[in-house]
C-alpha atoms as a PDB file:
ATOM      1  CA  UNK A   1      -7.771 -11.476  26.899  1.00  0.00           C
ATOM      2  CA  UNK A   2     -10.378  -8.794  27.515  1.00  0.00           C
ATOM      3  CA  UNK A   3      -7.925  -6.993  29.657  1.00  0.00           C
ATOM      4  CA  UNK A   4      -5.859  -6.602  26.348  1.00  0.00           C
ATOM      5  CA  UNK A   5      -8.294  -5.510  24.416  1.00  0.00           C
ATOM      6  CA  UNK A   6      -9.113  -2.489  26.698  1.00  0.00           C
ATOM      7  CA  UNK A   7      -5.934  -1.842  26.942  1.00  0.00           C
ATOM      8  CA  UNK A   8      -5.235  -1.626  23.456  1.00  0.00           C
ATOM      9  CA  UNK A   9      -8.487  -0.163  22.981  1.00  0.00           C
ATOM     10  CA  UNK A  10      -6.947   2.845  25.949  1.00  0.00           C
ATOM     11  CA  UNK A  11      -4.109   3.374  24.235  1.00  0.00           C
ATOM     12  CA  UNK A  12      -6.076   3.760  20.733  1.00  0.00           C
ATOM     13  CA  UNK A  13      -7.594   6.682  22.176  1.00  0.00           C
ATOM     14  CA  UNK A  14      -4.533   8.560  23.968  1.00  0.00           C
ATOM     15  CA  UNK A  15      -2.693   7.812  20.356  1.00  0.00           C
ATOM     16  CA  UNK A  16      -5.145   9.523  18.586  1.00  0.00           C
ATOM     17  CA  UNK A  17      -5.931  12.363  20.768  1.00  0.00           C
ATOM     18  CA  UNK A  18      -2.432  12.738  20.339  1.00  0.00           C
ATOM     19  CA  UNK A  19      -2.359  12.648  17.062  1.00  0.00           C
ATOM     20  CA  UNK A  20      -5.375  15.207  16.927  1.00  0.00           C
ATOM     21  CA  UNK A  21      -3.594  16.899  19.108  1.00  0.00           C
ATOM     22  CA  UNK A  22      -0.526  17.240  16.479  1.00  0.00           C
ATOM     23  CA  UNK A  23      -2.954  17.693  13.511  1.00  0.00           C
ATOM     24  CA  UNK A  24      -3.965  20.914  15.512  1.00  0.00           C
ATOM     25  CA  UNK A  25      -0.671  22.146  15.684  1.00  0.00           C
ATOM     26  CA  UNK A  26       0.168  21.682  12.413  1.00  0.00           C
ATOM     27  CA  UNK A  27      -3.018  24.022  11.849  1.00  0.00           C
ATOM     28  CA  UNK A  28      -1.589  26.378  14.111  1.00  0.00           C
ATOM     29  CA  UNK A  29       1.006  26.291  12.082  1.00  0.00           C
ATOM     30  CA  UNK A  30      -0.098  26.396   8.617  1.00  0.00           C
ATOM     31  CA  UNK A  31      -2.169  29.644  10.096  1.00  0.00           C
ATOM     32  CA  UNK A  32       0.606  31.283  11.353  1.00  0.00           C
ATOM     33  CA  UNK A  33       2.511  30.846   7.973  1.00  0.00           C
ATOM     34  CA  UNK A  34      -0.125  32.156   5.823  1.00  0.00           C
ATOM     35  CA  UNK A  35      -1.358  35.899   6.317  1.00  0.00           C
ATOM     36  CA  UNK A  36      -5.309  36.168   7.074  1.00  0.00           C
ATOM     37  CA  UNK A  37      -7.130  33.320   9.158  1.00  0.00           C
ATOM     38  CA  UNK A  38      -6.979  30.496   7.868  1.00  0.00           C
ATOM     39  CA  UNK A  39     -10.437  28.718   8.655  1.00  0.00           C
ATOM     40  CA  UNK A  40     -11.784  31.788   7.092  1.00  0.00           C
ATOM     41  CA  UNK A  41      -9.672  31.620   3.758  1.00  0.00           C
ATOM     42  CA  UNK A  42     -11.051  28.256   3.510  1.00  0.00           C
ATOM     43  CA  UNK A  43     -14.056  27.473   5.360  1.00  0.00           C
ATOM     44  CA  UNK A  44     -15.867  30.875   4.323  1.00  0.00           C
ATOM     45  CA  UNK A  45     -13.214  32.137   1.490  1.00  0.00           C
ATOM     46  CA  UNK A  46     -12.962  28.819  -0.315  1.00  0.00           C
ATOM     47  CA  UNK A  47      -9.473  29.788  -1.059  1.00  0.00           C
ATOM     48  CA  UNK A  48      -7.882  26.398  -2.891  1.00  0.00           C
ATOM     49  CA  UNK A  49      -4.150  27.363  -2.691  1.00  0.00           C
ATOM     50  CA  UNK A  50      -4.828  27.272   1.152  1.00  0.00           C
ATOM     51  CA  UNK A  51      -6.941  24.160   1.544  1.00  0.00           C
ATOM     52  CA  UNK A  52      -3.706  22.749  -0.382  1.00  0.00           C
ATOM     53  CA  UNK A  53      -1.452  23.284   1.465  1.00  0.00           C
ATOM     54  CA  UNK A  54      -3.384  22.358   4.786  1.00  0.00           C
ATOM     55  CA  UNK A  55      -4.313  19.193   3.010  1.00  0.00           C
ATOM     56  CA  UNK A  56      -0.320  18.413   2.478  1.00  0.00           C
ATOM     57  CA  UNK A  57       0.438  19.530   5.938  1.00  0.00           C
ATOM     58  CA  UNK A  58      -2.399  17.368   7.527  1.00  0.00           C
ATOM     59  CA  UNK A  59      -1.746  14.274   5.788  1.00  0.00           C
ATOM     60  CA  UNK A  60       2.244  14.759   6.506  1.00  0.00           C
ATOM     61  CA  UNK A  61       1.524  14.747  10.079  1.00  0.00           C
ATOM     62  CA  UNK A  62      -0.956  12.297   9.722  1.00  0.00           C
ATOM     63  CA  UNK A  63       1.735  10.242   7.917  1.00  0.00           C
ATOM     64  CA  UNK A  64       4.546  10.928  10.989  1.00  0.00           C
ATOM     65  CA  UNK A  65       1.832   9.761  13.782  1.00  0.00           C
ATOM     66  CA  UNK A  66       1.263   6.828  11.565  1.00  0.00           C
ATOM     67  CA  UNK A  67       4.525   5.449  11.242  1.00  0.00           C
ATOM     68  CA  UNK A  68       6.028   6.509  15.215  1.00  0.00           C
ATOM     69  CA  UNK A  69       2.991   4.362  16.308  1.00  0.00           C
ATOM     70  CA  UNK A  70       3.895   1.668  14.328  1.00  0.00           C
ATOM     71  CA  UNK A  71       7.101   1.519  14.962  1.00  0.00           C
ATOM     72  CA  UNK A  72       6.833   2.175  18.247  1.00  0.00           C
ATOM     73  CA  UNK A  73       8.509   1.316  21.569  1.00  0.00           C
ATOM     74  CA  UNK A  74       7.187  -1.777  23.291  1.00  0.00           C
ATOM     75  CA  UNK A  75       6.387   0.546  26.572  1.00  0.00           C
ATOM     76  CA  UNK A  76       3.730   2.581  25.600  1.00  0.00           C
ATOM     77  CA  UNK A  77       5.392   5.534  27.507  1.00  0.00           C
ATOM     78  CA  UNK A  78       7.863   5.880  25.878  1.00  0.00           C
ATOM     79  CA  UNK A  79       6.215   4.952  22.311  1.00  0.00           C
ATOM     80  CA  UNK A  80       3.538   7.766  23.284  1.00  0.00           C
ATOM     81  CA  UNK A  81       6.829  10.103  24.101  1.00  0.00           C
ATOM     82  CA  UNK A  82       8.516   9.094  20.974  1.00  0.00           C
ATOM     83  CA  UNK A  83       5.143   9.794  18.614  1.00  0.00           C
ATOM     84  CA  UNK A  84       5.047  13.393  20.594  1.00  0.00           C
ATOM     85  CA  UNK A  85       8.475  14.076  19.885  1.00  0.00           C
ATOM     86  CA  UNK A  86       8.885  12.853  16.082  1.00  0.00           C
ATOM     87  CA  UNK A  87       5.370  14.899  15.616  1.00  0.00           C
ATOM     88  CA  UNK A  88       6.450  18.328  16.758  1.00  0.00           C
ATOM     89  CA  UNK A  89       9.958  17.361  14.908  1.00  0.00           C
ATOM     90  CA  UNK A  90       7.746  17.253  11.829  1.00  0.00           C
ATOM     91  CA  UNK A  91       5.717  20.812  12.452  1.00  0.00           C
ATOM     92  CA  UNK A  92       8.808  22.076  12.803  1.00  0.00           C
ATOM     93  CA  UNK A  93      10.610  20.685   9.862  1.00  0.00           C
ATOM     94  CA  UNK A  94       7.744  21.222   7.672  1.00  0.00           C
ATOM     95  CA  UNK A  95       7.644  25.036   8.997  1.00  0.00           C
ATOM     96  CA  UNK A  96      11.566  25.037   7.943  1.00  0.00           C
ATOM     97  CA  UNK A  97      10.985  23.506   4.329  1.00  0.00           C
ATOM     98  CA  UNK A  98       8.023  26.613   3.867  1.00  0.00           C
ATOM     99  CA  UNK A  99      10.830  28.959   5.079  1.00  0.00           C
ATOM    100  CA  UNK A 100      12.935  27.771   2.721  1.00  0.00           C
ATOM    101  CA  UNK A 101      10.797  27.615  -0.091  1.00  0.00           C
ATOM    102  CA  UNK A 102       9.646  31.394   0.608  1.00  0.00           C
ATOM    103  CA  UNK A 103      13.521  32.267   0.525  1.00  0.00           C
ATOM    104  CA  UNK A 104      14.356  30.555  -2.852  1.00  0.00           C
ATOM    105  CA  UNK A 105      11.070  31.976  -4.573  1.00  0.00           C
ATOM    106  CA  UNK A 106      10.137  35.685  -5.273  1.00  0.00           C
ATOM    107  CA  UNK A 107       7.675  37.468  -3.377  1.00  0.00           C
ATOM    108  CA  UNK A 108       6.133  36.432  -0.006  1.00  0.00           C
ATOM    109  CA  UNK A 109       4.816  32.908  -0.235  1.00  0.00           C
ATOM    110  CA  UNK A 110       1.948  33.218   2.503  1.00  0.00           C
ATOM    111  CA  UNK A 111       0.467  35.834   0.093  1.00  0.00           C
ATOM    112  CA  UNK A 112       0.530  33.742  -2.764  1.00  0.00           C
ATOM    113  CA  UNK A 113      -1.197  30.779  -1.061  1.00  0.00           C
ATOM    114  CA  UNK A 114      -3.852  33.364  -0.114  1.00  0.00           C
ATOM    115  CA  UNK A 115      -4.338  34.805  -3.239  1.00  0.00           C
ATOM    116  CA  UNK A 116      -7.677  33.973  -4.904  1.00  0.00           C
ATOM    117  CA  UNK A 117      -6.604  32.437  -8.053  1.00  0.00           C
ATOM    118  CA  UNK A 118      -5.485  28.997  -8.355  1.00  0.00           C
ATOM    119  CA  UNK A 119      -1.315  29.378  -8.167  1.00  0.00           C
ATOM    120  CA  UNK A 120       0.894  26.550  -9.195  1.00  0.00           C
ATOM    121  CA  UNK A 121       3.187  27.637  -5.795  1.00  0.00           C
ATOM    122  CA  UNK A 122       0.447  26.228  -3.784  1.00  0.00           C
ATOM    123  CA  UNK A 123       1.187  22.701  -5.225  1.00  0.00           C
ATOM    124  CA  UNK A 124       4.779  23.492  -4.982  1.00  0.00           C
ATOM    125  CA  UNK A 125       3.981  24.529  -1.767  1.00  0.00           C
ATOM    126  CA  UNK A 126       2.083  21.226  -0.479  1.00  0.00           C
ATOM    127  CA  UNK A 127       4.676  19.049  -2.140  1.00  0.00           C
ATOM    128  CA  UNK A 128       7.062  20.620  -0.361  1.00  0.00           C
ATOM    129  CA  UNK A 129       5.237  20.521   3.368  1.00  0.00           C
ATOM    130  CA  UNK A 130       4.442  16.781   2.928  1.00  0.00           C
ATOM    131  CA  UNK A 131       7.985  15.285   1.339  1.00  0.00           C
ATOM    132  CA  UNK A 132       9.380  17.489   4.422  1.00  0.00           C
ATOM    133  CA  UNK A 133       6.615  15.202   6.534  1.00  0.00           C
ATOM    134  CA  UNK A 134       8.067  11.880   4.537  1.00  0.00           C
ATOM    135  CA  UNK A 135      11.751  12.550   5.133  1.00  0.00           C
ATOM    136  CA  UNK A 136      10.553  12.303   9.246  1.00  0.00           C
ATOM    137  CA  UNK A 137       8.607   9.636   8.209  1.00  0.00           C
ATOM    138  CA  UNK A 138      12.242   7.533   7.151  1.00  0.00           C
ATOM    139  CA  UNK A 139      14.096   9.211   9.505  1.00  0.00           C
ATOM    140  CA  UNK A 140      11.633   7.000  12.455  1.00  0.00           C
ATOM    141  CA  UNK A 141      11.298   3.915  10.764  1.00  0.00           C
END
């Protein structure tokens, strides 16, 4: 019995360094989308169209992690290689639906989310990152 619970208490922790791990990338990825550094347009800046859409793409990923864990392989292997591959899956989908969304709209999108003002594309913008994060989501479960 104690045996499981260290185990279970070993894979808790290479789960969620993985899923830390994921969250990072999807911060690498949310920087890479939007012009400026990031952790400065929000951190220093206090730029709320930013912090928006990081929110969304956190919580998407955070959502993807979630449900490849729980519906994970019996061999943790292969459930840890699964949760890897469904959360990189995600980053990139998510990158695809801002893309997208900076195709069908005018002007550049990353500029918008960086502007100073409160913009309604931000919102569009998040909603659009974390139902991108939700169709992964079904597609694992």
């Amino acid at each position: 019995m104690v045996e499981d619970l260290f185990q279970g208490a070993w894979q808790s922790i290479v789960f969620g360094a993985l899923g830390i791990a994921l969250m990072a990338a999807g911060f690498g990825l949310v920087d890479l989308l939007t012009p400026g550094r990031l952790r400065d347009l929000i951190w220093v800046q206090r730029n709320s169209n930013a912090a928006l859409l990081l929110l969304a793409n956190q919580l998407g990923i955070a959502g993807i992690v979630f449900t490849a864990i729980l519906t994970s392989y019996t061999s943790f292997t292969k459930g840890l290689a699964s949760t890897a591959l469904f959360g990189l899956v995600g980053i990139g989908i998510m990158a695809l639906a801002f893309l997208v969304l900076d195709w069908l709209t005018p002007g550049k999108l990353g500029e918008v989310i960086c502007s100073e003002q409160p913009h309604p594309a931000a919102r569009v913008s998040a909603a659009t990152h974390f139902g991108a994060a939700l169709i992964v989501c079904a597609c694992i479960a």
